[in-house]
N, C-alpha and C. Protein backbone atom coordinates (compact mmCIF):
# COMPACT_ATOMS: atom_id res chain seq x y z
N UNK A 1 23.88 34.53 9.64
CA UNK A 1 24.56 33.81 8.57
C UNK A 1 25.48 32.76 9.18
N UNK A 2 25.39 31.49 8.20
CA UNK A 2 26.29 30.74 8.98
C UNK A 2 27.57 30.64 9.25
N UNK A 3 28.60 30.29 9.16
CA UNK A 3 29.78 30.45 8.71
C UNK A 3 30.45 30.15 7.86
N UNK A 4 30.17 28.95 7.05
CA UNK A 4 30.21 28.36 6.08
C UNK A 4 29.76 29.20 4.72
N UNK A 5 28.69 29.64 5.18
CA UNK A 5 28.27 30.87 3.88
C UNK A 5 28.90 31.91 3.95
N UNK A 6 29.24 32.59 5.25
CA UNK A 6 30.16 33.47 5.58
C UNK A 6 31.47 33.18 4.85
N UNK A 7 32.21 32.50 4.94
CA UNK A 7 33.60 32.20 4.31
C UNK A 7 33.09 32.12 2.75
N UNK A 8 32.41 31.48 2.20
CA UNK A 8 31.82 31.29 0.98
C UNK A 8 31.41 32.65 0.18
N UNK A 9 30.77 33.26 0.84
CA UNK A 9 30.47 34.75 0.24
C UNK A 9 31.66 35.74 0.00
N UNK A 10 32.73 35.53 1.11
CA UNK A 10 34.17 36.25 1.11
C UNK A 10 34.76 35.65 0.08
N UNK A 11 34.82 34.12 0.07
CA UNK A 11 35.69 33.63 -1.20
C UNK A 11 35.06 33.82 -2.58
N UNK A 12 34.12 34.24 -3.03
CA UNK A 12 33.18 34.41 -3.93
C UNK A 12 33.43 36.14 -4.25
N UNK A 13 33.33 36.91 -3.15
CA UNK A 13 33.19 38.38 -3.36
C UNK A 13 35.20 38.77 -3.45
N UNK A 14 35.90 37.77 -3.31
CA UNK A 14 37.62 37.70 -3.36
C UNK A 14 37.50 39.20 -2.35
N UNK A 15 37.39 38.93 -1.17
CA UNK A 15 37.40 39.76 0.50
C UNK A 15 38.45 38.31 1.21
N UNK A 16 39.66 38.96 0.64
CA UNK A 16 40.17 37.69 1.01
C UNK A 16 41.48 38.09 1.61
N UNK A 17 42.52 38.03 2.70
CA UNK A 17 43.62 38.35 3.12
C UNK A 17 44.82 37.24 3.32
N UNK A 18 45.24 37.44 1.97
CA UNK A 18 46.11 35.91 2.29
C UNK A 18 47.60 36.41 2.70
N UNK A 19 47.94 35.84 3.94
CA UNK A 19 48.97 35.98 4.78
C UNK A 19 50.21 35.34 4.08
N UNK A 20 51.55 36.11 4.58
CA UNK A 20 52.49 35.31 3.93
C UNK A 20 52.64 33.93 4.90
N UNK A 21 52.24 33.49 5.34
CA UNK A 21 52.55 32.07 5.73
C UNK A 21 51.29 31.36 4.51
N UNK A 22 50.30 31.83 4.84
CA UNK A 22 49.38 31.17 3.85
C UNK A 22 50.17 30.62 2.56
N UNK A 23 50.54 32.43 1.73
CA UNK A 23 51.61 32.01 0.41
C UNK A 23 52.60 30.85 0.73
N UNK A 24 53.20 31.17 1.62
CA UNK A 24 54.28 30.19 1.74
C UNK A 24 53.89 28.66 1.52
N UNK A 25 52.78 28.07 2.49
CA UNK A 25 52.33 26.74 2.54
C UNK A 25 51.70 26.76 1.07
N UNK A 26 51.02 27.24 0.19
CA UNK A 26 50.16 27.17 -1.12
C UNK A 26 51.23 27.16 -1.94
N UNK A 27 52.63 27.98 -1.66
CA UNK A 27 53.14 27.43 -2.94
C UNK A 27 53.66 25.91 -2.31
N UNK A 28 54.68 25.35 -0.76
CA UNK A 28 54.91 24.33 -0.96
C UNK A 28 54.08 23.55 -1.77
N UNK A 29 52.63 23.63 -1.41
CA UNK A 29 52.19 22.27 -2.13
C UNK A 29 51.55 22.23 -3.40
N UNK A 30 51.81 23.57 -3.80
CA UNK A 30 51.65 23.55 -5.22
C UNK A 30 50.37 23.86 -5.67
N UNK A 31 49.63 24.65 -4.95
CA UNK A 31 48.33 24.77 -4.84
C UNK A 31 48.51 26.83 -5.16
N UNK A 32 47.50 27.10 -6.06
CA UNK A 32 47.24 28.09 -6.53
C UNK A 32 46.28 29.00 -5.91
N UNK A 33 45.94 30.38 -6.38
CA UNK A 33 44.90 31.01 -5.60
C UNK A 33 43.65 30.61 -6.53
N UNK A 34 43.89 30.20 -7.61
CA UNK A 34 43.02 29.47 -8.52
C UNK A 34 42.05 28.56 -7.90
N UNK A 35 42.78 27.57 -7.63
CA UNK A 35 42.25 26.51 -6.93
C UNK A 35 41.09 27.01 -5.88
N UNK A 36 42.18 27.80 -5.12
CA UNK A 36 41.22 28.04 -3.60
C UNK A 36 39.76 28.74 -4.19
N UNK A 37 39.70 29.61 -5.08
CA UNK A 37 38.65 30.22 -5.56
C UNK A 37 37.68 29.05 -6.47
N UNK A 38 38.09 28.46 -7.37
CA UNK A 38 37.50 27.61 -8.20
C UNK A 38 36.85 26.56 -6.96
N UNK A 39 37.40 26.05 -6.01
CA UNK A 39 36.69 24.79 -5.18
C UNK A 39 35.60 25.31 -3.81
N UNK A 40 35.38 27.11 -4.00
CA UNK A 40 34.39 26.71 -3.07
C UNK A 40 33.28 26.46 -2.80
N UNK A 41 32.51 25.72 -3.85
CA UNK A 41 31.50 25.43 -3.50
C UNK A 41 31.60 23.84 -3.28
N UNK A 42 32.41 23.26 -3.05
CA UNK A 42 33.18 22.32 -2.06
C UNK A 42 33.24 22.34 -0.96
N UNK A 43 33.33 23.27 -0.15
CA UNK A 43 34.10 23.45 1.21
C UNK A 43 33.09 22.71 1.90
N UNK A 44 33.51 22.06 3.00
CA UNK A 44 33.07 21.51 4.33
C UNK A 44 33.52 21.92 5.16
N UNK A 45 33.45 22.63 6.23
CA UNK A 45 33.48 22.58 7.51
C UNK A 45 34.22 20.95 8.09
N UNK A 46 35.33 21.31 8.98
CA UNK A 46 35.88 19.66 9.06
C UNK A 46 35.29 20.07 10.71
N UNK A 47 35.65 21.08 11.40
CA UNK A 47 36.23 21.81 12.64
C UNK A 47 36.33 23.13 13.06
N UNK A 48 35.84 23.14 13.76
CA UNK A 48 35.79 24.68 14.78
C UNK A 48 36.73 24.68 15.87
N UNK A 49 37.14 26.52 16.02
CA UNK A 49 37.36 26.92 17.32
C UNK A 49 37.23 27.88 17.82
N UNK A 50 35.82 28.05 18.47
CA UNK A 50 35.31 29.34 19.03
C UNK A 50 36.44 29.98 19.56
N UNK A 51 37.01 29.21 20.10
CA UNK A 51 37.92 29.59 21.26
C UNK A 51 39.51 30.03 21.27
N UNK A 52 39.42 30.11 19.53
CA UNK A 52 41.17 30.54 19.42
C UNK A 52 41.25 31.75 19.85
N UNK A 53 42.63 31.64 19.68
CA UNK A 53 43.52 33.14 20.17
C UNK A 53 43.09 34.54 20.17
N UNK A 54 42.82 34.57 18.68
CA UNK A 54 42.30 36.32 18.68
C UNK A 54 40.82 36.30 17.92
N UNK A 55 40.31 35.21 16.95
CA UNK A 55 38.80 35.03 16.27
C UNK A 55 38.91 33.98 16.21
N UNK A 56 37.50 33.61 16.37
CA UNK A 56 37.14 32.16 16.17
C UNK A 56 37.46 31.45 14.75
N UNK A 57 38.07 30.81 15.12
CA UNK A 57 38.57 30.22 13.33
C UNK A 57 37.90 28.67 13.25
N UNK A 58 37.79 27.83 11.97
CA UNK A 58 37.44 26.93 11.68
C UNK A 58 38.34 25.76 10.53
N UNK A 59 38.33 25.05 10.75
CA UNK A 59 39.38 23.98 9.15
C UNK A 59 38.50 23.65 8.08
N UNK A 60 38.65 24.36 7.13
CA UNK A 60 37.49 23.74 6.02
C UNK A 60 38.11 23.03 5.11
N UNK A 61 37.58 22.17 5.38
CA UNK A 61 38.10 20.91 3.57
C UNK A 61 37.87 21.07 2.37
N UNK A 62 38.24 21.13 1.33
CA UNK A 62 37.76 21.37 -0.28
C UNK A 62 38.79 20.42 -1.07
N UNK A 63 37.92 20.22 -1.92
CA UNK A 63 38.77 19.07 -3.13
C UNK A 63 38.66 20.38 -4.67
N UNK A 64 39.36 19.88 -5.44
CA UNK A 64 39.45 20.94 -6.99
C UNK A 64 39.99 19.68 -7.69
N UNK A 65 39.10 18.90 -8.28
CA UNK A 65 39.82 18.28 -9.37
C UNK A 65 40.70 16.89 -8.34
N UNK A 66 41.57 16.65 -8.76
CA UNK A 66 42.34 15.44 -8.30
C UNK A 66 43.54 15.55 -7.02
N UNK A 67 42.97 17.06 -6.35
CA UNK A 67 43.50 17.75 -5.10
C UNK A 67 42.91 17.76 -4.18
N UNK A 68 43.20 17.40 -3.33
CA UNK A 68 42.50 17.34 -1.75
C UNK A 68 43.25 18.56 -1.18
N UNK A 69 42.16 19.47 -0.14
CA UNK A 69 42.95 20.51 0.43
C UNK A 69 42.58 20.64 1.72
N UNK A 70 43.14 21.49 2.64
CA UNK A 70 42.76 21.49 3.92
C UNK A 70 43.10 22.91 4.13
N UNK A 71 42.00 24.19 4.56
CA UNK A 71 42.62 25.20 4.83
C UNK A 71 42.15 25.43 6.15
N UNK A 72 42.78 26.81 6.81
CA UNK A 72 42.06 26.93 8.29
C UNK A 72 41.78 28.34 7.92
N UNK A 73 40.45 28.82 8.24
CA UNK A 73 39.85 30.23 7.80
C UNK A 73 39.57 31.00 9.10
N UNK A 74 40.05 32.15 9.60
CA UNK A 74 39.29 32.92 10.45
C UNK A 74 38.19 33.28 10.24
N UNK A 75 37.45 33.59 11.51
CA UNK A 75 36.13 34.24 10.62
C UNK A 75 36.25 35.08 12.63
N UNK A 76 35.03 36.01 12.28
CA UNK A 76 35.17 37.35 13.46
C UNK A 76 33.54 36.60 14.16
């Protein structure tokens, strides 16, 4: 599976662990858990990094409406 479907199937099946820093940055910008669920069949892949710290994580882009977003997703 790719990863992209991977993150997609988690955001779809709500297998989702949102960190309090996550909360923190979603409320600065005013962005809901709504949103994140409603836009993924949006997401792009911007960026990878096999190579982070503890799992390979990636930056996926998604738009919802008249919002541009930028999240960074682990994946194992």
């Amino acid at each position: 599976m790719e990863i992209l479907d991977f993150i997609k199937s988690c955001i779809r099946r709500k297998k989702i662990f949102w960190t309090y820093h996550v909360n923190m940055r979603m409320a600065e910008r005013y962005i809901t858990r709504d949103i994140i669920l409603a836009s993924v069949d949006r997401y792009e892949i911007i960026e990878t990094y096999p190579d982070d710290k503890y799992l390979s994580s990636c930056l996926v882009y998604a738009c919802h409406e008249d919002i541009d977003i930028a999240h960074s997703f682990c994946t194992g």
